[in-house]
Structures are given as C-alpha cells and as structure tokens.
Protein backbone atom coordinates (compact mmCIF):
# COMPACT_ATOMS: atom_id res chain seq x y z
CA UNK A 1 84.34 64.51 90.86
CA UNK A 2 81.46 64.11 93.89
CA UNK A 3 80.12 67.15 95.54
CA UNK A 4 81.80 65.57 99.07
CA UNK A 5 85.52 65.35 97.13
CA UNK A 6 85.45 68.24 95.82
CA UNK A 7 84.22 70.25 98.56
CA UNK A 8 87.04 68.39 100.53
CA UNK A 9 89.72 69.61 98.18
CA UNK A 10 88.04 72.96 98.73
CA UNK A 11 88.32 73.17 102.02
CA UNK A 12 91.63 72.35 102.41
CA UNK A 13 92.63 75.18 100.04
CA UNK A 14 91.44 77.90 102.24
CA UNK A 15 94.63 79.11 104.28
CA UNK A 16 96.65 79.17 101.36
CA UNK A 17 93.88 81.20 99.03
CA UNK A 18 93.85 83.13 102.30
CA UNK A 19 97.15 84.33 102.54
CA UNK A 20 97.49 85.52 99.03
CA UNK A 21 94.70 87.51 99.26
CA UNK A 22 95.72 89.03 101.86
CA UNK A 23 98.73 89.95 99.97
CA UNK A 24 97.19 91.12 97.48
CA UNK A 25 94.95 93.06 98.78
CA UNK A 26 96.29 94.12 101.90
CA UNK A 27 93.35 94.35 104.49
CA UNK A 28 91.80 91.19 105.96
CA UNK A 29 87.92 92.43 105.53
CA UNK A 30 89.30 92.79 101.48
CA UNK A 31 90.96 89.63 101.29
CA UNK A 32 88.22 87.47 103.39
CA UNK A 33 85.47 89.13 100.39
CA UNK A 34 87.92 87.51 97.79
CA UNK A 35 88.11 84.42 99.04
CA UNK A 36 84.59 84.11 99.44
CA UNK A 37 83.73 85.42 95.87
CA UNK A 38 86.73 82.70 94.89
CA UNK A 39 84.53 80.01 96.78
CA UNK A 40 81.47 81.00 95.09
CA UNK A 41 82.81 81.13 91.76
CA UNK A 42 84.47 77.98 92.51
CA UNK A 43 81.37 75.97 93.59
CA UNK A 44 79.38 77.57 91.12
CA UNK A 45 82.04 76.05 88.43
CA UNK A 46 82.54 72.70 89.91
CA UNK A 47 81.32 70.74 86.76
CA UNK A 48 83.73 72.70 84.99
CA UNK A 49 86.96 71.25 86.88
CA UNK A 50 88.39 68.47 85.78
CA UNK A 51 89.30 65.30 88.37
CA UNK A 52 92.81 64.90 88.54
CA UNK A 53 93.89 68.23 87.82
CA UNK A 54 95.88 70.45 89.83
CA UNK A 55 92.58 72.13 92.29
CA UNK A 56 95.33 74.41 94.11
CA UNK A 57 96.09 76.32 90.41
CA UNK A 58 92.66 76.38 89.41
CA UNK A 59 91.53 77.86 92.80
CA UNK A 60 94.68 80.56 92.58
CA UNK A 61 93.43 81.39 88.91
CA UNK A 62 89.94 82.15 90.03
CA UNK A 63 91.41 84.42 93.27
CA UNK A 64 94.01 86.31 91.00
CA UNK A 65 91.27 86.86 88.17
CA UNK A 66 88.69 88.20 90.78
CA UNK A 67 91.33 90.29 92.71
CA UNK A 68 92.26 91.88 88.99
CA UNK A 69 88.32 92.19 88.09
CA UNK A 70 87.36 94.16 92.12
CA UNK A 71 91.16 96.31 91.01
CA UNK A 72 89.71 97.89 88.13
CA UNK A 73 86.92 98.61 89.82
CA UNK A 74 87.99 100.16 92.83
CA UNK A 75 90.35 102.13 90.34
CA UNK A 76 88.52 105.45 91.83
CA UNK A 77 89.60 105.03 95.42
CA UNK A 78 92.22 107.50 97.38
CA UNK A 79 95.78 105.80 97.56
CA UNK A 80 98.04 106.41 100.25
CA UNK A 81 101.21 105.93 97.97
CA UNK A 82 103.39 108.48 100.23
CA UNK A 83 101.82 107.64 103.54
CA UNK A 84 100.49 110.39 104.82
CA UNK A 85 97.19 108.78 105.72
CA UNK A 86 98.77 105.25 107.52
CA UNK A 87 101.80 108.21 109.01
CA UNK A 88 98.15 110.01 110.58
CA UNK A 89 97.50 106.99 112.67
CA UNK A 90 97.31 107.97 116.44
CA UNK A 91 98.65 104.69 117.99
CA UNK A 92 101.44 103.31 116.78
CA UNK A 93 102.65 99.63 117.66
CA UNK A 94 104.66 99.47 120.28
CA UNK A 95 106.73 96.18 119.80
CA UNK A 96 109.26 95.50 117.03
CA UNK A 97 107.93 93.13 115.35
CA UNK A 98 104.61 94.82 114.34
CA UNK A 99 106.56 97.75 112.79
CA UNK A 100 108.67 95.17 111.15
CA UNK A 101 105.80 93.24 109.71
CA UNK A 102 104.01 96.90 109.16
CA UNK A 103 107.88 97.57 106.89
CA UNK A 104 107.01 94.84 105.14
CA UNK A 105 103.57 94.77 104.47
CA UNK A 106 104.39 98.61 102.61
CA UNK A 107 107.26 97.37 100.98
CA UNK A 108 105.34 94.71 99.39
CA UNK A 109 102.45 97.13 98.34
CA UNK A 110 104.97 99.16 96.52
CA UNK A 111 105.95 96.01 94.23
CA UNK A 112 104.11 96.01 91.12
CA UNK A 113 101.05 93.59 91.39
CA UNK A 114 102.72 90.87 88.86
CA UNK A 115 106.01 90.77 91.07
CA UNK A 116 104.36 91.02 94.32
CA UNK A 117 101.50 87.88 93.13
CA UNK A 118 104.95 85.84 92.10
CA UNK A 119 106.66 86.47 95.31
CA UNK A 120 103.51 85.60 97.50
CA UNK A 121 102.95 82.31 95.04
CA UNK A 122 106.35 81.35 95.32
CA UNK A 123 107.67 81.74 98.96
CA UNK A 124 104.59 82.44 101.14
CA UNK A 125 101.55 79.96 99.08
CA UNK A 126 104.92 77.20 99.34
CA UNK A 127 104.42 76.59 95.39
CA UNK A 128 106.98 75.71 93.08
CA UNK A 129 107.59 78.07 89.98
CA UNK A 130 105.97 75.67 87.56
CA UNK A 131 102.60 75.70 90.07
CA UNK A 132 102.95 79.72 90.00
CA UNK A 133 103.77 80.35 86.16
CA UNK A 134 100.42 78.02 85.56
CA UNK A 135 98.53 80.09 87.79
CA UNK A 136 99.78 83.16 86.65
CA UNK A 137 99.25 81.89 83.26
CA UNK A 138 103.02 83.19 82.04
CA UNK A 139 106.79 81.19 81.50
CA UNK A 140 108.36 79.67 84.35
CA UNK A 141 111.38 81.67 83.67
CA UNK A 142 108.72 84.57 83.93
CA UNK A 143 108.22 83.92 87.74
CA UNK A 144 111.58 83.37 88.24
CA UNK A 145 112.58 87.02 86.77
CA UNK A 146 109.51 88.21 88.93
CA UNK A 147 110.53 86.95 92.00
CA UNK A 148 113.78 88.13 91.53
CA UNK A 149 113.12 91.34 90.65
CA UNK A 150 110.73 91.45 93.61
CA UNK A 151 113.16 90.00 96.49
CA UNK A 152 115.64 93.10 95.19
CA UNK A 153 112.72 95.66 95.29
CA UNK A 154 112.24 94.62 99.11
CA UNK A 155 115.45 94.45 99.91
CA UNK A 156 116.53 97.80 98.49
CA UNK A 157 113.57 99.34 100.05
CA UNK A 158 114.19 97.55 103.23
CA UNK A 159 117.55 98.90 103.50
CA UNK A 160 118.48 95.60 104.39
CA UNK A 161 121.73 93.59 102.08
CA UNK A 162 122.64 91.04 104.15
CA UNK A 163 120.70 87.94 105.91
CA UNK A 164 122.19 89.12 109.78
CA UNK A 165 120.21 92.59 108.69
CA UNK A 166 116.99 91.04 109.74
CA UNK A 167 115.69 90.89 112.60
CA UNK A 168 116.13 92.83 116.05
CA UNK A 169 119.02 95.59 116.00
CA UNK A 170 122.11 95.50 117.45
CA UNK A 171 121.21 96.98 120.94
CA UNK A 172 118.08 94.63 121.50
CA UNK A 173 119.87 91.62 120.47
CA UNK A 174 122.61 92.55 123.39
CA UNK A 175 119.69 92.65 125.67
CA UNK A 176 118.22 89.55 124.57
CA UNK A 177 121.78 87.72 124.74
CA UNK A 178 122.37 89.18 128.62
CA UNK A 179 119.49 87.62 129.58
C-alpha cells in the first residue's frame, strides 16, 4: 500500500482510536499519549500491514496492546477506587449533565478492563461484534457475554432499570415541559 493511502486510512482512524482511549484510560492527556504511541507504532509498521485488510482492527490491536503494555507499568500509581481523591475536588459541576457524564465515566472505570474495552468497541467505536472479537483477539460470543455483562454492571451501578430512568429527573423535566 503507498505511503499517501495508507497515511489516508490513518488519518481517518483518529476519532475513533480517540475515543477508546479515552475510555480506557480515562484522562485526555493519557489517552492523546496512546494514540500517538498507536500512530508511531503504526507508521513505524506500515510494511507490515497488509492492503485490503481491515486497517480499523489492526489500528485497535496496536491501541489495546499499548494501553495493556503503559497498565503494567503504571501498576505503582495511587488509585482512587473509593473516591476520596475525585470526592476532594473543590468545584463541582454545576449542570446535570456533567455529573451525569462524571456517573458514567466512574461507572465505566469500575468495569473490568476486558468488559469495559468490549462495551467501548461495540457501542461507542460503532463496530460490529465480529470487528471487536478480532480486535480483542477472543470469540464473538466472547464480546457478546462482555458487553452484556458490562451494560448490567452500569446499569446496576447506575441505579438505573428502565430506559425513562435516564436522563433529567422528574422535577427538571416538569420545568423543561412548562416552558
């Protein structure tokens, strides 16, 4: 494949490699490093993809294999698995929505890595289980039990069972339907 192509197919990879690093890793400096490293690799490897081939796996493959390799090295660092750190913060957002996304984005770090990568893969990267179980490098019916498993997880830790859970509450969505 020419430099141009490939560099082409690349680029138009970058959102999506984007927002599963950032679910992976959580923080935007973190996940902006792994894509980069990805890239790198990537380029580095080009001779080594073949033309024709699915680019979107192979670029997933690198990302989740870095993100495991910079895991077990930052194995040393301080978690915050009860909080108390991100519960310290002085300002706290002030509009629904961020606390809802800031629900979410703890829920999801509470998944274990393989469910968490299978949700992300599946519903936020847009791929089909076939394109995550090859990137993942496990069954198809693998990433289906995964995301499963993981869509229960959040909503159990959610507190949310229905679909009409989400959302505003019950008092805002009165305002919002006065108006």
């Amino acid at each position: 494949m020419p430099d141009a192509e490939f560099k082409r197919d690349l680029m138009k990879q970058l959102p999506s490699l984007r927002a599963f690093a950032i679910s992976l890793v959580g923080k935007m400096d973190r996940a902006d490093d792994l894509v980069q490293e990805t890239v790198m690799k990537a380029w580095a490897n080009r001779t080594s993809f073949t033309a024709g081939t699915n680019i979107r796996a192979w670029l997933f493959t690198i990302l989740r294999n870095e993100f495991y390799t910079v895991f077990r090295k930052r194995r040393r660092e301080v978690e915050d698995a009860d909080g108390m750190i991100a519960a310290s913060v002085g300002v706290h957002p002030e509009q629904d929505g961020h606390m809802d996304l800031a629900d979410m984005q703890d829920a999801l770090s509470r998944l274990p890595v393989d469910q968490r990568e299978a949700l992300v893969l599946v519903t936020a990267s847009d791929m089909s289980y076939e394109e995550a179980a090859a990137v993942c490098g496990v069954a198809v019916g693998t990433i289906k039990s995964r995301v499963n498993r993981a869509r229960a997880k959040l909503s159990e830790l959610l507190k949310v069972g229905e679909a009409h859970e989400f959302g505003p509450d019950a008092a805002t969505q009165a305002i919002i339907a006065s108006r």
